[in-house]
Protein backbone atom coordinates (compact mmCIF):
# COMPACT_ATOMS: atom_id res chain seq x y z
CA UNK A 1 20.95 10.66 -11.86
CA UNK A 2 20.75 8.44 -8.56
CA UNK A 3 19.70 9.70 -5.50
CA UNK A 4 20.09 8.72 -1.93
CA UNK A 5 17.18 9.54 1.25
CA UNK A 6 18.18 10.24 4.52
CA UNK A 7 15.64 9.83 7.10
CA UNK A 8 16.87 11.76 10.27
CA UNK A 9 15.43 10.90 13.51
CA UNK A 10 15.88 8.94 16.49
CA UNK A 11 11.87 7.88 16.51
CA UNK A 12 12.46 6.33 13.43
CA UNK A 13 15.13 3.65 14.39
CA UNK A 14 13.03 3.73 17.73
CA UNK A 15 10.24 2.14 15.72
CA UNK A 16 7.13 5.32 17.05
CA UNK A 17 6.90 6.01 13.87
CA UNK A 18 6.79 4.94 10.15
CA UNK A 19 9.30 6.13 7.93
CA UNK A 20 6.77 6.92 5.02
CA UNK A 21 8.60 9.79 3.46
CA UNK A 22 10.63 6.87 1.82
CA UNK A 23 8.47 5.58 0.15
CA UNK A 24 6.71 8.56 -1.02
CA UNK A 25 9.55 10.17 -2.10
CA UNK A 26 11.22 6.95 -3.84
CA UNK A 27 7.93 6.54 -5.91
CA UNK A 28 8.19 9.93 -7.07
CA UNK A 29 11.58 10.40 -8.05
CA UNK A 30 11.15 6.94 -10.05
CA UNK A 31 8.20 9.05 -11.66
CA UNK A 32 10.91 11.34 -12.97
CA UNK A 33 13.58 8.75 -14.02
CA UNK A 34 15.66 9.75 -10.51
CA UNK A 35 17.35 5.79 -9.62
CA UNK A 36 17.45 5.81 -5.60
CA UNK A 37 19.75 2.87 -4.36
CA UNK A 38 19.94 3.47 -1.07
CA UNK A 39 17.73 4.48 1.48
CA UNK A 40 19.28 5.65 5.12
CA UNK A 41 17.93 6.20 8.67
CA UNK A 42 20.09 7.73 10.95
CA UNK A 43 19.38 8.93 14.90
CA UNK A 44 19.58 12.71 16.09
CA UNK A 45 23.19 12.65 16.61
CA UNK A 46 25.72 14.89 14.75
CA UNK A 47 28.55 12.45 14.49
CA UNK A 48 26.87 9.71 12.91
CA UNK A 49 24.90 11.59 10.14
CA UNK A 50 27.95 13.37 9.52
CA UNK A 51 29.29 9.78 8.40
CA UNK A 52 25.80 9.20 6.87
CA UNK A 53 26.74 11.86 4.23
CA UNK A 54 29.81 11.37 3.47
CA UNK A 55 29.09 7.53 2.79
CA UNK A 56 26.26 9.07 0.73
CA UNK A 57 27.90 11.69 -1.31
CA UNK A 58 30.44 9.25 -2.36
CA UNK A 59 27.54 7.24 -4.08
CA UNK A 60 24.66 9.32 -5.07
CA UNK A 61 24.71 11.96 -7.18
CA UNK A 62 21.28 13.32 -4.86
CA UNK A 63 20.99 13.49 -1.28
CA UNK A 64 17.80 13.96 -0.49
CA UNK A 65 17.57 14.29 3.72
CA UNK A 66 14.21 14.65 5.69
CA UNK A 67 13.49 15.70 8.93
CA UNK A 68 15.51 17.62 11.57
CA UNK A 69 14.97 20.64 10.33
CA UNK A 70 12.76 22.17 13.53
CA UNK A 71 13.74 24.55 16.30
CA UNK A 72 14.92 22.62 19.05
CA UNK A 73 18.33 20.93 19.89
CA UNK A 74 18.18 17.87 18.51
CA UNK A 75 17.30 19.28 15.09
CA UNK A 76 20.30 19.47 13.82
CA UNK A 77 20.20 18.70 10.18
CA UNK A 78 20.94 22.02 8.42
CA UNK A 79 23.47 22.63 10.65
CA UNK A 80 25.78 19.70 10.48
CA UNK A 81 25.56 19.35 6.28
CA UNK A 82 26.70 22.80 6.29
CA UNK A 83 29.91 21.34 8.68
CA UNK A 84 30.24 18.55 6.14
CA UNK A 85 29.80 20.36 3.03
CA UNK A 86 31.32 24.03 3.90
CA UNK A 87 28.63 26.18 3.91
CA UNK A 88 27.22 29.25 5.65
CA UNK A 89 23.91 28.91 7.00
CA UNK A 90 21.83 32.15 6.64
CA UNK A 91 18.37 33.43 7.60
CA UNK A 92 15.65 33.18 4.84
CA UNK A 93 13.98 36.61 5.37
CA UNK A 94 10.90 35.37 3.90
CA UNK A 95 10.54 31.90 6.07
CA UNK A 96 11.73 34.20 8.82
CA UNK A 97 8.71 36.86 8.35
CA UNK A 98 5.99 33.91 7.42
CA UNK A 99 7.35 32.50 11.07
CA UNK A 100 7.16 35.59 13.00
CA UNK A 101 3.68 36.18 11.31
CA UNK A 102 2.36 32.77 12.82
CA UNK A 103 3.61 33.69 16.44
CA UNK A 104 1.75 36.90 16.13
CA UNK A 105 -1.55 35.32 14.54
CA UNK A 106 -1.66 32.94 17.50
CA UNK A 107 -0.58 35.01 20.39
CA UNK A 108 2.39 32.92 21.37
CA UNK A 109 5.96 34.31 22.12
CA UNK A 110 8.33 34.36 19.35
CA UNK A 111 11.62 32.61 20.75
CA UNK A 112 14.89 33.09 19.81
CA UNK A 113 15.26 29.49 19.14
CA UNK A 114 11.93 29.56 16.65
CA UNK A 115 14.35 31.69 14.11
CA UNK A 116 16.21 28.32 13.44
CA UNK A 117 13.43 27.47 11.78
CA UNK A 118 14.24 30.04 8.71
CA UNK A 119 17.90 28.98 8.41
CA UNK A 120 19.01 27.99 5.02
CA UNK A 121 22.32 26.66 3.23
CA UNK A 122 23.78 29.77 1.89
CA UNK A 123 23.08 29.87 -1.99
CA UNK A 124 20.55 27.58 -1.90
CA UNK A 125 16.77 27.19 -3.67
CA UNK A 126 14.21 27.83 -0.91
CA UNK A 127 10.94 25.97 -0.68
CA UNK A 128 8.23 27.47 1.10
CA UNK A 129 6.48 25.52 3.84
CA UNK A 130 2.74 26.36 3.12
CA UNK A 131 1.93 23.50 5.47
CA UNK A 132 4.13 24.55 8.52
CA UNK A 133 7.02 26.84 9.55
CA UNK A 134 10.83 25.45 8.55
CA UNK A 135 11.65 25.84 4.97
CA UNK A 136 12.90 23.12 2.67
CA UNK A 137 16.17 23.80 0.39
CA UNK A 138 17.83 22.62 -2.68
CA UNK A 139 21.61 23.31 -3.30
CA UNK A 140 24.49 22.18 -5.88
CA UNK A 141 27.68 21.98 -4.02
CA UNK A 142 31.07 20.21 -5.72
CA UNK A 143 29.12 17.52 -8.01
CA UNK A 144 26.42 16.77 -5.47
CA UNK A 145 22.66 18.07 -4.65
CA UNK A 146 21.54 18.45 -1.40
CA UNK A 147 17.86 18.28 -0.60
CA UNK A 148 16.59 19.25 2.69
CA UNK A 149 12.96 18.66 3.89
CA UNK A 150 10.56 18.47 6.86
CA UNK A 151 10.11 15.17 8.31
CA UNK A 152 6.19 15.67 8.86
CA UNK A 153 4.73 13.93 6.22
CA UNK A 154 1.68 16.80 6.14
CA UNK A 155 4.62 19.02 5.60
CA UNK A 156 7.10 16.71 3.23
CA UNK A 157 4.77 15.80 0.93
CA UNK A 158 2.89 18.88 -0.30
CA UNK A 159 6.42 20.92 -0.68
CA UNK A 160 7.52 18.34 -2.61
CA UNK A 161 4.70 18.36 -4.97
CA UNK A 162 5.17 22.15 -5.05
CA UNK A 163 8.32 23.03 -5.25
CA UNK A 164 11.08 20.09 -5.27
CA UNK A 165 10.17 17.94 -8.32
CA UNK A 166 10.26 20.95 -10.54
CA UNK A 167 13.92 21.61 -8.97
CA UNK A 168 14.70 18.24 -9.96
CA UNK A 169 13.16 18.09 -13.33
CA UNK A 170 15.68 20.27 -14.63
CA UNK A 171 18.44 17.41 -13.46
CA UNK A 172 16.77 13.86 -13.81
CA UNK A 173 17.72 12.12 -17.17
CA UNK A 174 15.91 12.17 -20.51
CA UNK A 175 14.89 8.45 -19.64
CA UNK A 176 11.64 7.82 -16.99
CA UNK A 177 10.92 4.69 -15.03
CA UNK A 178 7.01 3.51 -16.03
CA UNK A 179 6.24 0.92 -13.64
CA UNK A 180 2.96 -1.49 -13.90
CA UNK A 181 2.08 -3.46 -10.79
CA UNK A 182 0.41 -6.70 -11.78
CA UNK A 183 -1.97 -8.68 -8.94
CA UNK A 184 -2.41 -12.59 -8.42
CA UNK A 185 -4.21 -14.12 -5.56
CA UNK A 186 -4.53 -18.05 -5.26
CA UNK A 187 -0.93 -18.52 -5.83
CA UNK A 188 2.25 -18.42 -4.11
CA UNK A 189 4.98 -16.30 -4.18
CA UNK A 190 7.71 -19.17 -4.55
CA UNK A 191 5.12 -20.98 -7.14
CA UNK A 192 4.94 -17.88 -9.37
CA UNK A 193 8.26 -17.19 -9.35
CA UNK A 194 9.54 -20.50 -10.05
CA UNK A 195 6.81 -20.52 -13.04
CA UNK A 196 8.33 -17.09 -14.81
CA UNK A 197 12.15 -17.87 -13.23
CA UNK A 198 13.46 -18.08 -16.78
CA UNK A 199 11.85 -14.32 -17.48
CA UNK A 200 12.98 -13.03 -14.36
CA UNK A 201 16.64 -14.35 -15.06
CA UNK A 202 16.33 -12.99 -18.31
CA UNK A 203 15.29 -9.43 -17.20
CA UNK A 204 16.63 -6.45 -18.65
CA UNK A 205 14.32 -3.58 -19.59
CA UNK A 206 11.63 -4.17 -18.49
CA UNK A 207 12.49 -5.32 -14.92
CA UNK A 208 10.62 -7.75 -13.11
CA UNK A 209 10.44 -7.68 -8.88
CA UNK A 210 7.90 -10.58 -7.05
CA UNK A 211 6.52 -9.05 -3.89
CA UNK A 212 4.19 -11.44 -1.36
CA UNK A 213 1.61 -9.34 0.98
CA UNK A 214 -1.62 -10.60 3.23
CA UNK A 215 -1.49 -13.31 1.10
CA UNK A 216 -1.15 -11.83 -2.77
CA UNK A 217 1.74 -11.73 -4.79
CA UNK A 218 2.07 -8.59 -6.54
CA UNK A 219 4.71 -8.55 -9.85
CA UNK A 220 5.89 -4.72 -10.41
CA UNK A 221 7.21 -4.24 -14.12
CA UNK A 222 9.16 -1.04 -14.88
CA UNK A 223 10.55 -0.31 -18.25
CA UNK A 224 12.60 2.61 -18.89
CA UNK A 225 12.26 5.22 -21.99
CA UNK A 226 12.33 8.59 -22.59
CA UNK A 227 8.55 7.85 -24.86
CA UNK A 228 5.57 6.77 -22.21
CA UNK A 229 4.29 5.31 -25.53
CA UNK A 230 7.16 2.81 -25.88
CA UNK A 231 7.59 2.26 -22.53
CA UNK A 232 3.59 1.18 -22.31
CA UNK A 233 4.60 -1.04 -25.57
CA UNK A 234 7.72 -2.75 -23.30
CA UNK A 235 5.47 -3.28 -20.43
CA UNK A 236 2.53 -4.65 -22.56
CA UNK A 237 4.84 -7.42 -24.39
CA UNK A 238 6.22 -8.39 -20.94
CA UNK A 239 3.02 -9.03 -19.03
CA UNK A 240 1.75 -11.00 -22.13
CA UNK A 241 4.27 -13.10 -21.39
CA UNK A 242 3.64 -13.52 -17.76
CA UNK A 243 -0.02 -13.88 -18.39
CA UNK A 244 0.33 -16.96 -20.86
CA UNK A 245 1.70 -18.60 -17.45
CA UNK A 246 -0.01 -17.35 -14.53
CA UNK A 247 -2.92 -15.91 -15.97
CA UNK A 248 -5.56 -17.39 -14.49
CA UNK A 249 -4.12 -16.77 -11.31
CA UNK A 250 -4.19 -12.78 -12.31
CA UNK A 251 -7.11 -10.29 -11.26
CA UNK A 252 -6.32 -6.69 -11.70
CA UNK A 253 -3.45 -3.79 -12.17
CA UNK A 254 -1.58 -1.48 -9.50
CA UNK A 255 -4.05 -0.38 -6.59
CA UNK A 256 -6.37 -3.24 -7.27
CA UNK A 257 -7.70 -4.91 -4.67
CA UNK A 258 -9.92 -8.09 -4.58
CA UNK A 259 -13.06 -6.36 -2.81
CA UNK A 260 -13.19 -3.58 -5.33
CA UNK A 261 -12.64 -5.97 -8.22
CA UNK A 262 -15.61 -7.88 -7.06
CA UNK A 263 -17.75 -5.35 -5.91
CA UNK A 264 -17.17 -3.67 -9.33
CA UNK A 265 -17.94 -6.63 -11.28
CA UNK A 266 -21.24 -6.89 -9.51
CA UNK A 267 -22.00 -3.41 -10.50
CA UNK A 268 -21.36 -4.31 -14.27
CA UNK A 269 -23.92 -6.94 -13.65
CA UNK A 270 -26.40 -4.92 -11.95
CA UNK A 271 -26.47 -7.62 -9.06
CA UNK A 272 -27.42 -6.91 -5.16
CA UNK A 273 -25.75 -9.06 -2.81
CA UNK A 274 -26.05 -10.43 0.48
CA UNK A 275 -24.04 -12.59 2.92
CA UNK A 276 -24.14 -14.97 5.41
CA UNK A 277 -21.05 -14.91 8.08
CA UNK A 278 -20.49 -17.75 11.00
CA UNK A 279 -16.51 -18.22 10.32
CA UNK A 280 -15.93 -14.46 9.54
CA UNK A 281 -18.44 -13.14 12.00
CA UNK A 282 -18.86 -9.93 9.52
CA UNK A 283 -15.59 -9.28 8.39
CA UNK A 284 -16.72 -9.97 4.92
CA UNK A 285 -19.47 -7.18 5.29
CA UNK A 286 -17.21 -4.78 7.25
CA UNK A 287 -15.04 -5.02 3.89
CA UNK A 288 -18.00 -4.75 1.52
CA UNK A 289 -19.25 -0.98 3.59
CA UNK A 290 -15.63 0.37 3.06
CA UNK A 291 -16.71 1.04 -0.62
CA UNK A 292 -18.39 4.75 -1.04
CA UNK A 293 -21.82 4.35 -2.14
CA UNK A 294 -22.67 -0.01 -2.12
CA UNK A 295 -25.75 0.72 -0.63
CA UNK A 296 -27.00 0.71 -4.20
CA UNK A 297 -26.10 -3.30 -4.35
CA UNK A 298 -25.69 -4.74 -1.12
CA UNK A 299 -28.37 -5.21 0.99
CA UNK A 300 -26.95 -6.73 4.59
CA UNK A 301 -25.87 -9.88 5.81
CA UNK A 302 -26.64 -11.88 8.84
CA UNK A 303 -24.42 -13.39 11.06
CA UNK A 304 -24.99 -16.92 11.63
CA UNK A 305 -22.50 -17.84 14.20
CA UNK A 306 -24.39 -20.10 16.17
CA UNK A 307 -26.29 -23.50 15.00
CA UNK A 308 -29.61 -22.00 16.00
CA UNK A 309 -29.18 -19.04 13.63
CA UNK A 310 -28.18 -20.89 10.98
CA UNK A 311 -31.40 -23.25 10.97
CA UNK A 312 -34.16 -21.07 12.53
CA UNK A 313 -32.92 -17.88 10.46
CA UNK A 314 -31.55 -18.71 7.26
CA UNK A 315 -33.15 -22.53 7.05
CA UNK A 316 -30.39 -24.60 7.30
CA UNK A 317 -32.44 -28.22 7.28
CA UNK A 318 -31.71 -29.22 10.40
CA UNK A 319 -30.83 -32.81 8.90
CA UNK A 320 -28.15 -31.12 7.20
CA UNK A 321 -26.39 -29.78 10.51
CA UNK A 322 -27.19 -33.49 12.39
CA UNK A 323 -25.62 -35.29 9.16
CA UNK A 324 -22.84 -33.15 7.49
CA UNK A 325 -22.20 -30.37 9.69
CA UNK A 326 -22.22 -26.75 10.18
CA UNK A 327 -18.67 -26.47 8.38
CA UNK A 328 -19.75 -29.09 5.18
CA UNK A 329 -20.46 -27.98 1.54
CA UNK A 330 -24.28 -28.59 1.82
CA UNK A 331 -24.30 -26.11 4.94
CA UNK A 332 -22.41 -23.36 2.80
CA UNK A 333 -24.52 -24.14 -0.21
CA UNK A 334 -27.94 -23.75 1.88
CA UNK A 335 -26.38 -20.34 3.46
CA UNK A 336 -25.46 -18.79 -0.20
CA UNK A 337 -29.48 -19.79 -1.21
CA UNK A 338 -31.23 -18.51 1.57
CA UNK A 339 -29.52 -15.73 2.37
CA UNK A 340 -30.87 -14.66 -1.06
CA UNK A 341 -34.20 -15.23 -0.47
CA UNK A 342 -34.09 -13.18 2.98
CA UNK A 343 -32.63 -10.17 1.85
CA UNK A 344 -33.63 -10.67 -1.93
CA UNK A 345 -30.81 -10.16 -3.77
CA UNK A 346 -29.15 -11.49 -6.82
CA UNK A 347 -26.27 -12.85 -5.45
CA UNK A 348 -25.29 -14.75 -1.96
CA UNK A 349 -21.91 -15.75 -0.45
CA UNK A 350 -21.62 -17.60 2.91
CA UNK A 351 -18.47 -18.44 5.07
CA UNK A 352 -18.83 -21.47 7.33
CA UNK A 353 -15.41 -23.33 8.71
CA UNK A 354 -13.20 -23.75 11.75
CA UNK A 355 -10.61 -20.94 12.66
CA UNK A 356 -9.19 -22.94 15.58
CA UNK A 357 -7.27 -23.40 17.52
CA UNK A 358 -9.16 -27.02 18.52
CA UNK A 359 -11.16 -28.91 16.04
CA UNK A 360 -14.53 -28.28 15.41
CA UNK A 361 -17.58 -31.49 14.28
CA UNK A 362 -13.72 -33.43 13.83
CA UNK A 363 -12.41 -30.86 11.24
CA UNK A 364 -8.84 -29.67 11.58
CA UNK A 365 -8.32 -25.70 12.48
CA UNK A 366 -7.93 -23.80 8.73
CA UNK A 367 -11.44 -25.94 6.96
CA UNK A 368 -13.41 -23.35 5.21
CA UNK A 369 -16.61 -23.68 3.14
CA UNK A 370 -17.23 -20.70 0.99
CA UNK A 371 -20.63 -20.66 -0.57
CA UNK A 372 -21.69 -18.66 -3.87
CA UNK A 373 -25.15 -18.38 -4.89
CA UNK A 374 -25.78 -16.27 -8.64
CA UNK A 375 -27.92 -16.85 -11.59
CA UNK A 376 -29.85 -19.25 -10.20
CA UNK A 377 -26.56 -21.84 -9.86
CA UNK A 378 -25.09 -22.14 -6.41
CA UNK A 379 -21.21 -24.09 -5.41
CA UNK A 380 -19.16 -24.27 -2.35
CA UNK A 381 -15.30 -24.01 -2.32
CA UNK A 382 -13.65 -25.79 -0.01
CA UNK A 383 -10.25 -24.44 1.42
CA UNK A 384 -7.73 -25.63 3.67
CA UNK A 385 -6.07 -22.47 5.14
CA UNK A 386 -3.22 -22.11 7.27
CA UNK A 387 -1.97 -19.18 9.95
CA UNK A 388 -3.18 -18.12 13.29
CA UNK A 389 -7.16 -17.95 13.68
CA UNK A 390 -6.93 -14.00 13.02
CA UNK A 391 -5.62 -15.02 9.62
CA UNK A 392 -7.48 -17.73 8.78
CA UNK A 393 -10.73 -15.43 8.77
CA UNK A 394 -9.01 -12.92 6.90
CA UNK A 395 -7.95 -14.37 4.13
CA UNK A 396 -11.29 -16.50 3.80
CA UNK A 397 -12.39 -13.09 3.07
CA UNK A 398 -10.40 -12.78 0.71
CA UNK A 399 -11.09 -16.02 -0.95
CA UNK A 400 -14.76 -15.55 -1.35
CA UNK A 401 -14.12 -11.75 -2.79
CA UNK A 402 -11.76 -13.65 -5.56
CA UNK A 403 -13.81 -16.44 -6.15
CA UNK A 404 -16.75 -14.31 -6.26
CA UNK A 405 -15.11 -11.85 -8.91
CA UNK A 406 -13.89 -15.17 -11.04
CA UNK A 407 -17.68 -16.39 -11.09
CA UNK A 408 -19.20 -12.65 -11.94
CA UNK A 409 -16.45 -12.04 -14.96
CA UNK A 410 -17.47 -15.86 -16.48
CA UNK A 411 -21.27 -15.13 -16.53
């Protein structure tokens, strides 16, 4: 079975608001072996998602349409697939009551145009709304399935949950798509895929799709079997593969991310940690504190923005600024080791560089000194970034969270 989601709504091809129903719904029905091929948007306007369906019936065996489904004029969803398709549209007496109950609850006037809300395709499987008012429906009609939903996600997503993937259980195929999202930072998207090009060429089951974002590449693997145990064993032979090439490039699985990789391995260790921030001017610490419950390891951070603060708070030797530099190895190194000693912790990572736009002690915009003090050893990484100053301080963050994870998992 394929399927097809229609996103109704002018907002949406306005750009006000996100269309995330997509992609909640597309990783769902993947969950349950339901292919979707194409995904539509289409404005409040009768004509044109009349055309939307019947360019979609032609190719999808499920039509799965959200949004437009609420009392006013423009919702008019229910109404015009019942044009297309030839069906009655008749009041739910249920949704109906639930409605009228609300009005009363709340003390507002029940309008004639709130009974919309309870409409339904004749024939068809109702799903409450136990998050809001207008129903959601399921109905078989000449060789096609028509799936109608709210457009608020609050609303969408719980019904779905609830009511719709059991409807659709009973029609997706034997076969279900298992997907495994691999992560690699410190390596580019064109680099990694021109390093596995021969697998992804080669690709059959399981499939292989390279995806670049803030900076990672992300390969998704999905193999497709009707035993989770052979589909793991599919997955597991292909990412050996992929790992023999890129590995060291590779640092976790799915909803990974670098901070909670690193933050994690520090936990193994039973390490506290500090930091010292002039580049990032806390961002590193703001990412640190998004973690429930790091208290436990990480003690604060100080940010050493100016030349002052760097040598009169965390010790900088003040030959070492005249001679090298405030963005220089030796200044990151000295950052990493002090900052352990102030807030006596195990581990200390500094940023020090130039995020431009001008040059700063001669050093081109994108210079960055990362600093790593642990075990009693302390380095500096030197990095020459790229991007708008905004990046540049980002994804130094990001390099000292991966470089800091690499160093924690070789100890």
């Amino acid at each position: 079975m394929n399927a097809e989601i229609i996103a109704v709504g002018t907002e949406l091809l306005l750009g006000q608001i996100l269309n995330t129903n997509a992609k909640f719904l597309s990783q769902k029905l993947a969950a349950i072996g339901v292919d979707v091929y194409y995904q539509t948007v289409v404005g409040d306007n009768a004509g044109r998602l009349r055309e939307a369906i019947e360019i979609a019936r032609k190719r999808a065996d499920i039509l799965i349409f959200t949004g437009g489904l609420g009392p006013t004029k423009d919702d008019l969803t229910k109404e015009t697939i019942a044009l297309s398709i030839g069906s009655e549209l008749v009041y739910d007496e249920a949704a109906l009551h639930s409605i009228a109950e609300y009005y009363k609850r709340t003390g507002r006037t029940f309008t004639e145009n709130n009974k919309k809300q309870a409409l339904v395709l004749e024939g068809a499987a109702v799903f409450p709304n136990d998050h809001g008012m207008a129903p959601g429906m399921g109905l078989h009609k000449e060789g096609n399935v028509y799936i109608l939903l709210p457009g608020p996600p609050k609303e969408m997503n719980p019904m779905y949950v609830s009511y719709v993937e059991s409807f659709l259980m009973k029609l997706a195929s034997e076969e279900k798509l298992h997907s495994r999202v691999l992560r690699f930072f410190g390596i580019g998207e064109s680099q990694l895929e021109d390093t596995i090009q021969d697998l992804i060429d080669a690709q059959t089951n399981p499939t292989i799709a390279p995806l670049a974002s803030e900076g990672e590449v992300t390969l998704r693997l999905t193999a497709k079997h009707a035993s989770e145990e052979q589909a793991s064993s599919l997955l597991d032979e292909t990412e050996q593969n992929i790992l023999q090439r890129v590995g060291e490039f590779f640092y976790g699985y799915n909803n990974d991310s670098l901070h909670t990789k690193a933050i994690a391995a520090l936990r193994k260790k039973g390490y506290t940690l500090s930091c010292a921030e002039s580049l990032t001017g806390g961002l590193f610490g703001e990412k640190v504190t998004e973690i429930a419950g790091v208290s436990s390891l990480f003690k604060g951070g100080v940010i050493c923005y100016s030349n002052e603060v760097k040598q009169n708070v965390l010790q900088v030797p003040p030959q070492v600024l005249a001679s090298e530099g405030a963005v220089s190895e030796a200044c990151a190194i000295h950052l990493a080791e002090n900052v352990c000693t102030l807030m006596k912790t195990d581990v200390g990572i500094s940023f020090t560089g130039v995020a431009g736009p001008d040059l700063q002690e001669g050093k081109q915009p994108g210079t960055v000194f990362i600093g790593i003090s642990v075990a009693g050893t302390a380095f500096a990484v030197e990095l020459k970034l790229g991007g708008s100053r905004l990046l540049v301080r980002e994804r130094a963050v990001k390099y000292g969270f991966y470089h800091l994870y690499k160093k924690l998992e070789e100890l």
